[in-house]
C-alpha atoms as a PDB file:
ATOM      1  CA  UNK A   1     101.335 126.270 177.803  1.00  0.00           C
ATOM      2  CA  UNK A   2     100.007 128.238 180.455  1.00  0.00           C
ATOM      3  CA  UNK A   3     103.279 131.195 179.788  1.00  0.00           C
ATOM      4  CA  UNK A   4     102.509 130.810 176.277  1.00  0.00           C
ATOM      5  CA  UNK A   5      98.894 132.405 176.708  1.00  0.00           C
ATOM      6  CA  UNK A   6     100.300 134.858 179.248  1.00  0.00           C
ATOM      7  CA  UNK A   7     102.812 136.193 177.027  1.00  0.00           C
ATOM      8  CA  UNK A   8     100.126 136.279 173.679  1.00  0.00           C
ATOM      9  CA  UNK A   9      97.591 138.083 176.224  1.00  0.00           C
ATOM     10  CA  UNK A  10     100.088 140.104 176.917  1.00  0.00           C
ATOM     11  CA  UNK A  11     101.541 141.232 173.247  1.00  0.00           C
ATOM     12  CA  UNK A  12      97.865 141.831 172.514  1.00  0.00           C
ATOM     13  CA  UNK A  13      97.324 144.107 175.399  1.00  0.00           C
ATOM     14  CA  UNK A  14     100.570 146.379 175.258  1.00  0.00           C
ATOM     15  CA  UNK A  15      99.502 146.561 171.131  1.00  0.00           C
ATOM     16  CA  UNK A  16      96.054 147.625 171.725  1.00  0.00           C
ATOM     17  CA  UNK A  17      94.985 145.157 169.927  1.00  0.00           C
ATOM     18  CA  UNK A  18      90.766 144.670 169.381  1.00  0.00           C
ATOM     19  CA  UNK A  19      89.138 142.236 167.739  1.00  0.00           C
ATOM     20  CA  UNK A  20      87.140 143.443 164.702  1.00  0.00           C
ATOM     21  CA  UNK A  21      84.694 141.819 162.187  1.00  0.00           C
ATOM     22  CA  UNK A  22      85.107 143.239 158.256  1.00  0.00           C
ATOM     23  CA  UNK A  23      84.881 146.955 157.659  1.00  0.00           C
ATOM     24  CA  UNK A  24      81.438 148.234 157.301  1.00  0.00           C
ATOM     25  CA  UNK A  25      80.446 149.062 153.497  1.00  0.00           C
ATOM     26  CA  UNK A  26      78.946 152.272 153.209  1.00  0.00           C
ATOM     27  CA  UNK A  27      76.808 152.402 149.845  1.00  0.00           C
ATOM     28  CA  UNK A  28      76.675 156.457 148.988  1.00  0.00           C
ATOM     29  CA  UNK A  29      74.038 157.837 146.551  1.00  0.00           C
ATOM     30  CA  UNK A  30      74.785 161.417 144.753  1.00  0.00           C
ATOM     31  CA  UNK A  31      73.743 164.237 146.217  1.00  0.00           C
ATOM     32  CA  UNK A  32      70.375 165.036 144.926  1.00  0.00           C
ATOM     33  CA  UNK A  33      70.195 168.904 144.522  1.00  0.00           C
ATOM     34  CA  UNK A  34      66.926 170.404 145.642  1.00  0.00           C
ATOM     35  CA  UNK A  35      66.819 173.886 144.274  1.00  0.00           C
ATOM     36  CA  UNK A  36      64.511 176.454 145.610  1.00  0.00           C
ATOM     37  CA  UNK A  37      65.675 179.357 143.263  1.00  0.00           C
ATOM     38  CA  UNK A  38      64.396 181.692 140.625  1.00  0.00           C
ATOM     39  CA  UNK A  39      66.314 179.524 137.965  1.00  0.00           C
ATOM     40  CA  UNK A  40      66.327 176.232 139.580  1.00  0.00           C
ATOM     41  CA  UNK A  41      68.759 173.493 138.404  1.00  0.00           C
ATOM     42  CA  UNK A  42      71.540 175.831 136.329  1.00  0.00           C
ATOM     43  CA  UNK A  43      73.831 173.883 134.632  1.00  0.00           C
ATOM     44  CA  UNK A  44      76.685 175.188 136.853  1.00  0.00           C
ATOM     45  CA  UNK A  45      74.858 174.092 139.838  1.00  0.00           C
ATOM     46  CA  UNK A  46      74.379 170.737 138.873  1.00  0.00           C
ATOM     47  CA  UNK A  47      78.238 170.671 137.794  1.00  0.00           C
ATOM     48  CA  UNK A  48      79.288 171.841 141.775  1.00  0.00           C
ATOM     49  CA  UNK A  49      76.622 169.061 143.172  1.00  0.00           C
ATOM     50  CA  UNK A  50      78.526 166.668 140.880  1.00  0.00           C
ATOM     51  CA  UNK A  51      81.887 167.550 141.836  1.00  0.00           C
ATOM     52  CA  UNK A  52      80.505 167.827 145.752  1.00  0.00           C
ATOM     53  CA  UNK A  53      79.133 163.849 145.127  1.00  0.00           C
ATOM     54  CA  UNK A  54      82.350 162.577 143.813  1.00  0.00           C
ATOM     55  CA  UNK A  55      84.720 164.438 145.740  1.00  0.00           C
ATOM     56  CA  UNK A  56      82.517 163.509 148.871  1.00  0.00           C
ATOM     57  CA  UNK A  57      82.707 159.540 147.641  1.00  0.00           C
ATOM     58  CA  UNK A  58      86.390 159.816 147.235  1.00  0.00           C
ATOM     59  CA  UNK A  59      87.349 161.187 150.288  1.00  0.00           C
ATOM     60  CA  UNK A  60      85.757 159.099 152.423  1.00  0.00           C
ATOM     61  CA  UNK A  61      87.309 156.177 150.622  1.00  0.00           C
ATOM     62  CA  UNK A  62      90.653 157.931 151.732  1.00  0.00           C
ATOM     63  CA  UNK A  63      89.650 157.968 154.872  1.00  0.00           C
ATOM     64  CA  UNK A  64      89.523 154.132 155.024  1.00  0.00           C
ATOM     65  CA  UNK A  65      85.547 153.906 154.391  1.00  0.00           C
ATOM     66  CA  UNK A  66      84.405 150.678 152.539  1.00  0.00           C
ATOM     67  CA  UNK A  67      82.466 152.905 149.654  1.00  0.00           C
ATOM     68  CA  UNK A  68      79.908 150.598 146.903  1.00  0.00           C
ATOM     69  CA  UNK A  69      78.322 152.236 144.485  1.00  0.00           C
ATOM     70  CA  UNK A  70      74.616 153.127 144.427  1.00  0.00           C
ATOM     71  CA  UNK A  71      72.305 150.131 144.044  1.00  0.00           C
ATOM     72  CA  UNK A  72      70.291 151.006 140.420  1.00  0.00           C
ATOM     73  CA  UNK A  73      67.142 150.408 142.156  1.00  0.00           C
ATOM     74  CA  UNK A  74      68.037 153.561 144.109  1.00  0.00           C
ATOM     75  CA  UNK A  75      69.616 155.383 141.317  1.00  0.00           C
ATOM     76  CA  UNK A  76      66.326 154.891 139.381  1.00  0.00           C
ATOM     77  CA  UNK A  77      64.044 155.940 141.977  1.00  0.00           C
ATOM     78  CA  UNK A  78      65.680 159.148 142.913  1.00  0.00           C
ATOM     79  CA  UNK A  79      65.504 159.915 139.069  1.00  0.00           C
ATOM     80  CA  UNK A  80      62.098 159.449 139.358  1.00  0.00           C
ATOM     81  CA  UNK A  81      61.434 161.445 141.914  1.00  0.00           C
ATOM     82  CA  UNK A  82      61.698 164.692 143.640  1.00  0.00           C
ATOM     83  CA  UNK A  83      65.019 164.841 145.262  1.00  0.00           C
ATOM     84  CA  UNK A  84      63.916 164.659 148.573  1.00  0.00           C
ATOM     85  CA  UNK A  85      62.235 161.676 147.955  1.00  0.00           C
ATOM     86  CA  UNK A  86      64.759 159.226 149.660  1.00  0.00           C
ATOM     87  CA  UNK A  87      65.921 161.163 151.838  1.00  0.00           C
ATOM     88  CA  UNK A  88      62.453 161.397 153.649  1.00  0.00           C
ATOM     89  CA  UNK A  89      62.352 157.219 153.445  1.00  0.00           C
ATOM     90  CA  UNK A  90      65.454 156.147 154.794  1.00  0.00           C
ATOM     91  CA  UNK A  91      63.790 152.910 155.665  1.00  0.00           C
ATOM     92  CA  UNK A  92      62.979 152.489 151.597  1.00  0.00           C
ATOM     93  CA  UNK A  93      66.241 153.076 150.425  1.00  0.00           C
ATOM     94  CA  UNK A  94      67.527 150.710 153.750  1.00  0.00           C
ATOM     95  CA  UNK A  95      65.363 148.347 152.053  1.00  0.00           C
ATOM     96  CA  UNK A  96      66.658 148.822 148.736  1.00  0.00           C
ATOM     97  CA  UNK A  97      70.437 148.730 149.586  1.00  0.00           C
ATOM     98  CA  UNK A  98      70.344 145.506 151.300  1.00  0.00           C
ATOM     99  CA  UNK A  99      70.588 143.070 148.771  1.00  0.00           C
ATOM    100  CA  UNK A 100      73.750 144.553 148.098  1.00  0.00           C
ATOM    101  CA  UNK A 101      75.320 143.708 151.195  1.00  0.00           C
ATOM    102  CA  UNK A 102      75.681 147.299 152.529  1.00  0.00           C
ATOM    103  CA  UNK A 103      75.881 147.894 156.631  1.00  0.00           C
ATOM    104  CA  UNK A 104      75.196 151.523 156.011  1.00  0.00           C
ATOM    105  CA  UNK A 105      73.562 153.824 153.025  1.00  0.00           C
ATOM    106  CA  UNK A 106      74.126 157.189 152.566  1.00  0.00           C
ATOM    107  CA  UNK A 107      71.893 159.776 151.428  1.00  0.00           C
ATOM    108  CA  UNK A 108      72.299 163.498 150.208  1.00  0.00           C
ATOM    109  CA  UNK A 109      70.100 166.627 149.580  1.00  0.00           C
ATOM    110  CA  UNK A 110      71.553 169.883 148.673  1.00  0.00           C
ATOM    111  CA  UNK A 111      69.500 172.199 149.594  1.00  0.00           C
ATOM    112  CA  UNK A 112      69.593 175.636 147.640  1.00  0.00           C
ATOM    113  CA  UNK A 113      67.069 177.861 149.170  1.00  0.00           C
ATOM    114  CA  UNK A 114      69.202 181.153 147.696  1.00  0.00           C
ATOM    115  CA  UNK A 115      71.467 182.248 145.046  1.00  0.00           C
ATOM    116  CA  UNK A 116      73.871 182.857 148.215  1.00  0.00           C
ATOM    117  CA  UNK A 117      74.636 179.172 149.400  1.00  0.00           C
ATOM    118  CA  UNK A 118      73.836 175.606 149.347  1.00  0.00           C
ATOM    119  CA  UNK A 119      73.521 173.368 152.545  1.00  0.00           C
ATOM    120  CA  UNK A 120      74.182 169.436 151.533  1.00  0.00           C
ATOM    121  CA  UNK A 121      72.660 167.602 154.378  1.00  0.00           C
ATOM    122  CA  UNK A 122      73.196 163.615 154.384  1.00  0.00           C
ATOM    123  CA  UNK A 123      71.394 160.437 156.062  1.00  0.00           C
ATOM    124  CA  UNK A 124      74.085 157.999 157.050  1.00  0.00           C
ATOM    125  CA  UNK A 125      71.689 154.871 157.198  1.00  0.00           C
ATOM    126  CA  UNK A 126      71.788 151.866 159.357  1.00  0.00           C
ATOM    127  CA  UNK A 127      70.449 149.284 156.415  1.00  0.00           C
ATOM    128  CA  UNK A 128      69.401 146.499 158.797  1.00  0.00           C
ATOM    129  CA  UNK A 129      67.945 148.632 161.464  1.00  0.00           C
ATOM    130  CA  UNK A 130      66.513 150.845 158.862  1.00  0.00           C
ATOM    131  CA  UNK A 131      67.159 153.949 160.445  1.00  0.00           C
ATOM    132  CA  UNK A 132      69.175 156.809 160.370  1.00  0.00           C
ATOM    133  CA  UNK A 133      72.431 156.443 162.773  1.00  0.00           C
ATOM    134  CA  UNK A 134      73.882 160.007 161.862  1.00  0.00           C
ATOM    135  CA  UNK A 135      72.683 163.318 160.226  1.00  0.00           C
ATOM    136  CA  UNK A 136      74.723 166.071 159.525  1.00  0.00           C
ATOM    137  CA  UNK A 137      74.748 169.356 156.893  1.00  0.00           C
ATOM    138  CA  UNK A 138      77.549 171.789 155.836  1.00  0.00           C
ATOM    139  CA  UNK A 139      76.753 175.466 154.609  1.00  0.00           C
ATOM    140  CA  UNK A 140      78.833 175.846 150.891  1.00  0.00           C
ATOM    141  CA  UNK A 141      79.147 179.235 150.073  1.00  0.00           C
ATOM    142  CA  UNK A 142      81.112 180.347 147.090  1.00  0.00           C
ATOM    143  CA  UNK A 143      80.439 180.872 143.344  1.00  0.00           C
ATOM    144  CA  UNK A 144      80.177 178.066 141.219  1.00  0.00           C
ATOM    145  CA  UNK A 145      83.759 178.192 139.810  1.00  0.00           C
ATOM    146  CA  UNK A 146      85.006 177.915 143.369  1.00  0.00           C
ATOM    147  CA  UNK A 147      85.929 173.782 143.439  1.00  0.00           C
ATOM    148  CA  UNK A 148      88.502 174.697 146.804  1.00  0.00           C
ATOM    149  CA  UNK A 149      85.625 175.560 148.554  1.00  0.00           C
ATOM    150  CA  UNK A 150      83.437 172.745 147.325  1.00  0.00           C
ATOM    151  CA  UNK A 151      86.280 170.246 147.915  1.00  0.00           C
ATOM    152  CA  UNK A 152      86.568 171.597 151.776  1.00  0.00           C
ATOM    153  CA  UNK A 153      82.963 170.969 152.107  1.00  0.00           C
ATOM    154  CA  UNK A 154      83.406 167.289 150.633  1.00  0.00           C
ATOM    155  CA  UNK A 155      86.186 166.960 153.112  1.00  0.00           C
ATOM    156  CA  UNK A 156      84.351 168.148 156.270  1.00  0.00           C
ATOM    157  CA  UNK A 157      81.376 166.154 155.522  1.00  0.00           C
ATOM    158  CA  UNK A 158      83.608 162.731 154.757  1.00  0.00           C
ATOM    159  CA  UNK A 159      85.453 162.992 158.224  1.00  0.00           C
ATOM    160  CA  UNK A 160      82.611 163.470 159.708  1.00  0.00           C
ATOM    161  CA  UNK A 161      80.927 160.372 158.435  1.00  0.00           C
ATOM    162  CA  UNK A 162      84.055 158.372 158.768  1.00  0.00           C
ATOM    163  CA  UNK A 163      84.702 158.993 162.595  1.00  0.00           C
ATOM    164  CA  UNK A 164      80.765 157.798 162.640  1.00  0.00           C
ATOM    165  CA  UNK A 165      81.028 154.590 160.969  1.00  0.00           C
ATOM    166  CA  UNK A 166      84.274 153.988 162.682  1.00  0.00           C
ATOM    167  CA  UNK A 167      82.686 154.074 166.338  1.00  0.00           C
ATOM    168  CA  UNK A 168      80.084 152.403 164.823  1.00  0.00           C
ATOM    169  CA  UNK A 169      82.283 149.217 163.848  1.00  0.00           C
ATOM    170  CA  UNK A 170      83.811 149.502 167.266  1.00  0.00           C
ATOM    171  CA  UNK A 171      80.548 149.272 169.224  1.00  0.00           C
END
């Protein structure tokens, strides 16, 4: 008995083996677009914040994220808001997301202070703890049309998230 826990200790060292609970689920809101322009909320610009929201979503389910959709509690109240409004009460929307079940919420604000660029800035949210584990921000340049760029951004910002909530689950 005793050479049969030596030789499981064993297999689980050499394999690097760790013990882990379930993956953390991440609950993302869109990107809320807070335009500071002339001409504030062009079509086009809304399109590229959609695109930058779903692209974002989908990547970091790629990267192995446990992504659930936004609770409508929180969809409704950034609708009826300014869209800054959650993302300066990350303990509300913490609040909000738990019934769900979510370890983590994720919040975005696009902020468009030119015609020049946009800088999407997220919240990743610790929903029992009710505060904010991670921010980061991205500057998009390009012209509307430009999805490549957009997608890149979406990219960048998902990896980063993911490598957050992954040494997060590891802690």
């Amino acid at each position: 008995m005793k050479r049969l826990f030596l030789d499981i200790s064993l297999l689980f060292s050499i394999a690097g083996f760790t013990w882990a609970g379930p993956d953390p689920k991440v609950m993302v809101l869109d990107i809320q677009l807070n335009d500071l322009t002339d001409l504030p909320n062009a079509p086009e610009e809304l399109a590229r914040d959609a695109f930058l929201s779903s692209t974002f979503r989908q990547r970091l389910a790629d990267k192995g994220v446990a992504v659930l959709p936004p609770a409508e509690s929180l969809k409704t109240l950034a609708a009826q808001n300014s869209p800054t409004y959650l993302f300066d009460r990350p303990a509300e929307a913490a609040k909000l997301a738990a019934p769900s079940g979510a370890d983590y919420v994720i919040i975005g604000v696009a902020l468009k202070p030119t015609y020049l660029f946009v800088y999407p800035r997220l919240l990743l949210i610790d929903v029992k703890q009710q505060k904010v584990v991670m921010p980061t921000y991205a500057q998009l340049e390009s012209s509307w049309t430009d999805q490549n760029t957009t997608a890149r951004t979406a990219e960048y910002l998902a990896g980063k998230i993911a490598a957050k909530v992954k040494a997060l689950a590891e802690q």
